[in-house]
N, C-alpha and C. Protein backbone atom coordinates (compact mmCIF):
# COMPACT_ATOMS: atom_id res chain seq x y z
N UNK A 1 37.92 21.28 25.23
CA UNK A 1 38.07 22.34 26.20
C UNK A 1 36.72 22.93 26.55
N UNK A 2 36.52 23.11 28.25
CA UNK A 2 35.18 23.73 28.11
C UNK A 2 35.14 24.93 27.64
N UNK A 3 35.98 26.23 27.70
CA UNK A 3 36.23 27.30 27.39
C UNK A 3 35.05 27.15 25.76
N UNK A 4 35.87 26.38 24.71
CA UNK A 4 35.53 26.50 23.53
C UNK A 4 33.71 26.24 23.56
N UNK A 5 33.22 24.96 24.27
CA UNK A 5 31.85 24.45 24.49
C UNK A 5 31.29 25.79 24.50
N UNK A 6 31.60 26.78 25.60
CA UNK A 6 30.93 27.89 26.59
C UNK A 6 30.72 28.48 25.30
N UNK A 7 31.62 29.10 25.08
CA UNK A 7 32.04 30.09 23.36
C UNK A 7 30.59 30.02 22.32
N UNK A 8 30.87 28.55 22.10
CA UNK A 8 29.78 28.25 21.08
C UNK A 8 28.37 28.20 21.66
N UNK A 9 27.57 28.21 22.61
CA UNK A 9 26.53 27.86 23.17
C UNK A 9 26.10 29.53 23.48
N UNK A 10 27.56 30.52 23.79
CA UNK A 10 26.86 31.67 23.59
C UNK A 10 27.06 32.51 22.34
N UNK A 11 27.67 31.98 21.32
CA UNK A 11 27.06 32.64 20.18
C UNK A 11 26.13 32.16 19.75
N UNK A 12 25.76 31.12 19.88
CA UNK A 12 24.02 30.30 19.87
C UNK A 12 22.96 31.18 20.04
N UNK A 13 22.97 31.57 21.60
CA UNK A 13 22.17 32.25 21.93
C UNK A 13 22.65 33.08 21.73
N UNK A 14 23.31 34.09 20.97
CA UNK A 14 23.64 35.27 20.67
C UNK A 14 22.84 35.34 19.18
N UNK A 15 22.45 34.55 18.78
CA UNK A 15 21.85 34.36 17.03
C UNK A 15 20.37 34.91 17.65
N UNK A 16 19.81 34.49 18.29
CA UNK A 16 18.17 34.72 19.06
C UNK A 16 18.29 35.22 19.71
N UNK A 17 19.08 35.93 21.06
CA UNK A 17 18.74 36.95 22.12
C UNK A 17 20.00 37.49 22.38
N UNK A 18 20.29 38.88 22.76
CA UNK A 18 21.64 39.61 23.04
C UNK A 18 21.05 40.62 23.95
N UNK A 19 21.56 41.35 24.88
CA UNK A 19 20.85 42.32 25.46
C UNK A 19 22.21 43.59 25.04
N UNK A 20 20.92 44.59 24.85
CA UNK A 20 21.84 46.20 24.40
C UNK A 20 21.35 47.13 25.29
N UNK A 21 22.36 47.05 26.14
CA UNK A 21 21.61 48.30 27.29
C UNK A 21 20.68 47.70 27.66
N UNK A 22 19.05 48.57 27.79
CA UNK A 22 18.12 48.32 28.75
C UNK A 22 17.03 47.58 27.84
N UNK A 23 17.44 46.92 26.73
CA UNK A 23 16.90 46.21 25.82
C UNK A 23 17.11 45.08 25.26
N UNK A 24 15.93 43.83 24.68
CA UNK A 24 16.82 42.97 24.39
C UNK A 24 16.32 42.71 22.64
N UNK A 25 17.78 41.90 21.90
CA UNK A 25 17.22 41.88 20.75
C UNK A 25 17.59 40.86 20.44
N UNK A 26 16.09 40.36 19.60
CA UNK A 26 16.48 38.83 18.91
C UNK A 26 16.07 39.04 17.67
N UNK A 27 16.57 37.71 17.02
CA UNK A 27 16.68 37.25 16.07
C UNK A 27 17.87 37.76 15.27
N UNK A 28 18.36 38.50 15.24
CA UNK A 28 19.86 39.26 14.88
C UNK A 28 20.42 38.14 14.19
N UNK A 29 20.66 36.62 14.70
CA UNK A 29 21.73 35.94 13.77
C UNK A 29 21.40 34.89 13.26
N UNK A 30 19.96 34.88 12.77
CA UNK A 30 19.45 33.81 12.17
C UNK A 30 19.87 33.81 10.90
N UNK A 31 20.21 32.83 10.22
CA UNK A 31 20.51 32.84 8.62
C UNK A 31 19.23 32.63 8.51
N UNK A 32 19.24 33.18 7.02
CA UNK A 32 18.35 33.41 6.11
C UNK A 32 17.77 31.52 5.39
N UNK A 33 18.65 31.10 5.37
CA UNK A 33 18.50 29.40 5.12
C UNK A 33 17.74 28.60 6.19
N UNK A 34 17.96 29.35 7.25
CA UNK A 34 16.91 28.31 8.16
C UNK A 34 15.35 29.00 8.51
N UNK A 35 15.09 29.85 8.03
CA UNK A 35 13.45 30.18 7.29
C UNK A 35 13.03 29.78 6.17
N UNK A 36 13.92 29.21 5.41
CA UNK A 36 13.09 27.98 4.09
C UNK A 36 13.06 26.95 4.91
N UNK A 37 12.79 26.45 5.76
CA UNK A 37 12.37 25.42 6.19
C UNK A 37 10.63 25.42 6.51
N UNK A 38 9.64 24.25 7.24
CA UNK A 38 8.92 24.11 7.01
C UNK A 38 8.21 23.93 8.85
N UNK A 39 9.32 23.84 9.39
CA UNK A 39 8.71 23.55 10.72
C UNK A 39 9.22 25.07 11.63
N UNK A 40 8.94 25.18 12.79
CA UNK A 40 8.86 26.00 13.72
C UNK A 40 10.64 26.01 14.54
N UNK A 41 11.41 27.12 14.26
CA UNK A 41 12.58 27.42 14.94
C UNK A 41 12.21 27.79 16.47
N UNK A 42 12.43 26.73 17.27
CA UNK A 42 12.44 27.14 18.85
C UNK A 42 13.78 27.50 19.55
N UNK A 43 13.46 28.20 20.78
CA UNK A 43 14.71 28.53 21.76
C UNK A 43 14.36 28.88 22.60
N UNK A 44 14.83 28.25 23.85
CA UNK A 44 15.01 28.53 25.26
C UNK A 44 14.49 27.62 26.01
N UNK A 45 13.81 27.61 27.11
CA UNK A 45 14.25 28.97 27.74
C UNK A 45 15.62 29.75 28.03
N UNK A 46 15.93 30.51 27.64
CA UNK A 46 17.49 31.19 27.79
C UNK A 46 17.38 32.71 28.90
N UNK A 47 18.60 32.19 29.77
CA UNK A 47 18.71 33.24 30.74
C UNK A 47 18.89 34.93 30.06
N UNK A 48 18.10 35.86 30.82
CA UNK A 48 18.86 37.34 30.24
C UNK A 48 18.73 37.89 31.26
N UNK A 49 19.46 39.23 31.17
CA UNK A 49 19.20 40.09 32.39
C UNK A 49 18.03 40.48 32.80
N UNK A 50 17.15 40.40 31.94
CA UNK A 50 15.64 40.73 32.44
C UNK A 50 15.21 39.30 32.63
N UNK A 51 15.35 38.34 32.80
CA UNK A 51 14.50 37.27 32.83
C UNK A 51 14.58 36.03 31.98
N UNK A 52 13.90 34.96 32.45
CA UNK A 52 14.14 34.03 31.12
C UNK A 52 13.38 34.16 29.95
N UNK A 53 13.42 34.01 28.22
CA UNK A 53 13.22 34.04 27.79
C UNK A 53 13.02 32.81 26.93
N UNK A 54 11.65 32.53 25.84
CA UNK A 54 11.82 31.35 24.92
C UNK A 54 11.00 32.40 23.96
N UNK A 55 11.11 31.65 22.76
CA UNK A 55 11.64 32.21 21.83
C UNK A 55 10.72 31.00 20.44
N UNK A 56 10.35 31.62 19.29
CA UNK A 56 9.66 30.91 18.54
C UNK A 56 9.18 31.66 16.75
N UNK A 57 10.00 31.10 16.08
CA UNK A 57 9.97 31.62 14.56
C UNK A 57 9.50 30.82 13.89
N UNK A 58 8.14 30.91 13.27
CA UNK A 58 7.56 30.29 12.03
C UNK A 58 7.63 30.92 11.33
N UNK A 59 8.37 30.25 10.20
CA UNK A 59 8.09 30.42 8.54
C UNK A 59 6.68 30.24 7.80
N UNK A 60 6.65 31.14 7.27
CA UNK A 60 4.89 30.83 6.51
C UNK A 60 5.23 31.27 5.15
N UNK A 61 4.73 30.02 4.68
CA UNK A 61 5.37 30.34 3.05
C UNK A 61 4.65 31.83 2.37
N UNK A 62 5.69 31.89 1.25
CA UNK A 62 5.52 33.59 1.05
C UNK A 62 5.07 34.59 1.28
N UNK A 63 5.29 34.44 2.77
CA UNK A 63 5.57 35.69 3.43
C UNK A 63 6.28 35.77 4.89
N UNK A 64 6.16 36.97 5.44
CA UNK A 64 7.16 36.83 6.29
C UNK A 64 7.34 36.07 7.49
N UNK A 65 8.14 35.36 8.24
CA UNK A 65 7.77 34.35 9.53
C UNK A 65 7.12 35.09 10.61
N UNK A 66 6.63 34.44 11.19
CA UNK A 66 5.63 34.67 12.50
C UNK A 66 7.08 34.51 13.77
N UNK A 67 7.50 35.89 14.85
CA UNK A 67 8.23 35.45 15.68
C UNK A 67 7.05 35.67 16.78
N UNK A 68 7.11 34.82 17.62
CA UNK A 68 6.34 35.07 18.99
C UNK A 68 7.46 34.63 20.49
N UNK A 69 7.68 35.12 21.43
CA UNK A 69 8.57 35.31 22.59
C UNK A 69 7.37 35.14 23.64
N UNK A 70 8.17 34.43 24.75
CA UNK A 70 7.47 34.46 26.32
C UNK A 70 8.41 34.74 27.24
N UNK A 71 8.41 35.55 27.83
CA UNK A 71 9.19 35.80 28.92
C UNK A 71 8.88 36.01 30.78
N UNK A 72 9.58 35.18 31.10
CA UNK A 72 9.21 35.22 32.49
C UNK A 72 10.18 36.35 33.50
N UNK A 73 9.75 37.66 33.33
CA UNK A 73 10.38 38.74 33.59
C UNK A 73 10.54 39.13 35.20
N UNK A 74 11.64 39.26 35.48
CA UNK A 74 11.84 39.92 36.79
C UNK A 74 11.08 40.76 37.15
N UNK A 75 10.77 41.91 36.16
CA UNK A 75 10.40 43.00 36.62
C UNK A 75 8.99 43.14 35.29
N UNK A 76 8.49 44.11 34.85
CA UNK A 76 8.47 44.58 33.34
C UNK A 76 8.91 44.45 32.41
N UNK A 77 8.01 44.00 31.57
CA UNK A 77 8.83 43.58 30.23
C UNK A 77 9.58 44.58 29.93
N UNK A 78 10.85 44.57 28.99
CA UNK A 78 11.54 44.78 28.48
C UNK A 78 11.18 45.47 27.18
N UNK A 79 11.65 46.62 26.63
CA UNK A 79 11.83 46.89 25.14
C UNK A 79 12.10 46.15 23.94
N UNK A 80 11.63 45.62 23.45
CA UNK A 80 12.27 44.72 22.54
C UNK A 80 12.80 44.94 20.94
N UNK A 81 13.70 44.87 20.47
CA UNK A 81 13.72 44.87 18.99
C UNK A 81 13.88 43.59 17.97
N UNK A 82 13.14 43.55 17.60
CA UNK A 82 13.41 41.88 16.26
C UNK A 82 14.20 42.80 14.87
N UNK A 83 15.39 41.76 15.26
CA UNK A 83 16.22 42.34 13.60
C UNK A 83 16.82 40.91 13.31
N UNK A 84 15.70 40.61 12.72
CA UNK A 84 15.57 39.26 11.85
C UNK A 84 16.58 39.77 10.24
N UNK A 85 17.34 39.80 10.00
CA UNK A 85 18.33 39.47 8.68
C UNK A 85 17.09 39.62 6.88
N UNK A 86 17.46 40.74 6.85
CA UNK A 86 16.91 40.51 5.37
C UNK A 86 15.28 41.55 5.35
N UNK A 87 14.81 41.52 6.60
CA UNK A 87 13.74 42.54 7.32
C UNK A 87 14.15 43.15 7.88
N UNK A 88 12.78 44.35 7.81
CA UNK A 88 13.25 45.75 8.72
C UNK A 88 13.40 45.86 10.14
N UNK A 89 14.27 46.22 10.75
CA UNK A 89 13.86 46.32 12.20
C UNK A 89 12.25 46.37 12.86
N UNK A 90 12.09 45.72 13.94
CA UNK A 90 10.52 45.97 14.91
C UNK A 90 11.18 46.34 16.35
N UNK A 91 10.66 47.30 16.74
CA UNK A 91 10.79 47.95 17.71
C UNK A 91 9.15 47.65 18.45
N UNK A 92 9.64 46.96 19.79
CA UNK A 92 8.35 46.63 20.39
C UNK A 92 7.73 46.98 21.80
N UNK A 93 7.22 47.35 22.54
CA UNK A 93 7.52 47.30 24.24
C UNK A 93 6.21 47.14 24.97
N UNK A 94 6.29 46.79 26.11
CA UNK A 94 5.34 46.46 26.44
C UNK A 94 4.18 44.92 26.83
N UNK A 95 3.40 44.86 26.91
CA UNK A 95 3.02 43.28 26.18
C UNK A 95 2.84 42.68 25.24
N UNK A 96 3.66 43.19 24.28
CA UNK A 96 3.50 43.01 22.66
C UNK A 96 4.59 41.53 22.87
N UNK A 97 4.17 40.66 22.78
CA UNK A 97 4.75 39.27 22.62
C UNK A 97 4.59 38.15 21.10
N UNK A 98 4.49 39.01 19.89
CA UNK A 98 4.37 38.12 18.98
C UNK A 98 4.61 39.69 17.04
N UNK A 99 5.21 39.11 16.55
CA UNK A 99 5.07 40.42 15.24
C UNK A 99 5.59 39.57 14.29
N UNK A 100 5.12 40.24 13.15
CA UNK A 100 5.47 39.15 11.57
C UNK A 100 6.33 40.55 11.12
N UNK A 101 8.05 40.97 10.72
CA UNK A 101 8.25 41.63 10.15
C UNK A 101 8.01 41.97 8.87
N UNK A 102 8.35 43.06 8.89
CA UNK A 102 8.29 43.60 6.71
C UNK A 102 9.50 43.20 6.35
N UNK A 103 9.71 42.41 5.05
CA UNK A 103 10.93 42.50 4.37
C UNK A 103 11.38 43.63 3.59
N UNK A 104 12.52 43.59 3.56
CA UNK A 104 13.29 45.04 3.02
C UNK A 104 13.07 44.63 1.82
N UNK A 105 13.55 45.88 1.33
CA UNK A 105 13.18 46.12 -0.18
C UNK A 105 14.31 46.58 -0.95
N UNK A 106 14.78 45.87 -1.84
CA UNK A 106 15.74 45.88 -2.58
C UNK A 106 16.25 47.44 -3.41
C-alpha cells in the first residue's frame, strides 16, 4: 500500500528533521546505536517549510558527534534546535550551520 510506504519515509525524516512552529529540529530520533558506528550518518536533501535541508552526523570516538546541516532557505535561516537523544538540547540561529553537543549527565 502506498499509504504505508508514505508513513514510513516520513517518520524517517521525522528521526532528522520535524518543524515546531517557526523552527526546525533535528536529530530528535536518532538511536543511540547508530553513533557507534564509524562512518558519517547523511540525509537529504529533505523538503521543510523553510527550505530544503541536508543533514550530516559524525561520530568521533569518545566524544560527542559532529552534526553539521546545509540549507537552501527560502527566506532566512531558521532557528534551529539539535536534540540528539542522550545530549543536551542546542539551541541555534542564525548562520550557525555545524555544533558538537554536550552529553547529559547521569
Amino acid at each position: 500500500h502506498v499509504w504505508a510506504a508514505a508513513e514510513w519515509v516520513l517518520m524517517i525524516r521525522n528521526c532528522f528533521v520535524r518543524e515546531e512552529g517557526e523552527r526546525l529540529v533535528l536529530c530528535a530520533g536518532i538511536p543511540a546505536r547508530w553513533l557507534e558506528q564509524d562512518t558519517p550518518i547523511r540525509f537529504g536533501p529533505a523538503p521543510t517549510a523553510f527550505g530544503a535541508l541536508s543533514l550530516s552526523i559524525t561520530p568521533q570516538a569518545g566524544t560527542a558527534p559532529r552534526i553539521e546541516w546545509q540549507g537552501d532557505w527560502h527566506r532566512s535561516a531558521p532557528p534551529v534546535e539539535i536534540r540528539l537523544p542522550g545530549f543536551e538540547p542546542v539551541n541555534v540561529a542564525g548562520d550557525t550551520d555545524k555544533v558538537v553537543p554536550v552529553r547529559k549527565e547521569a
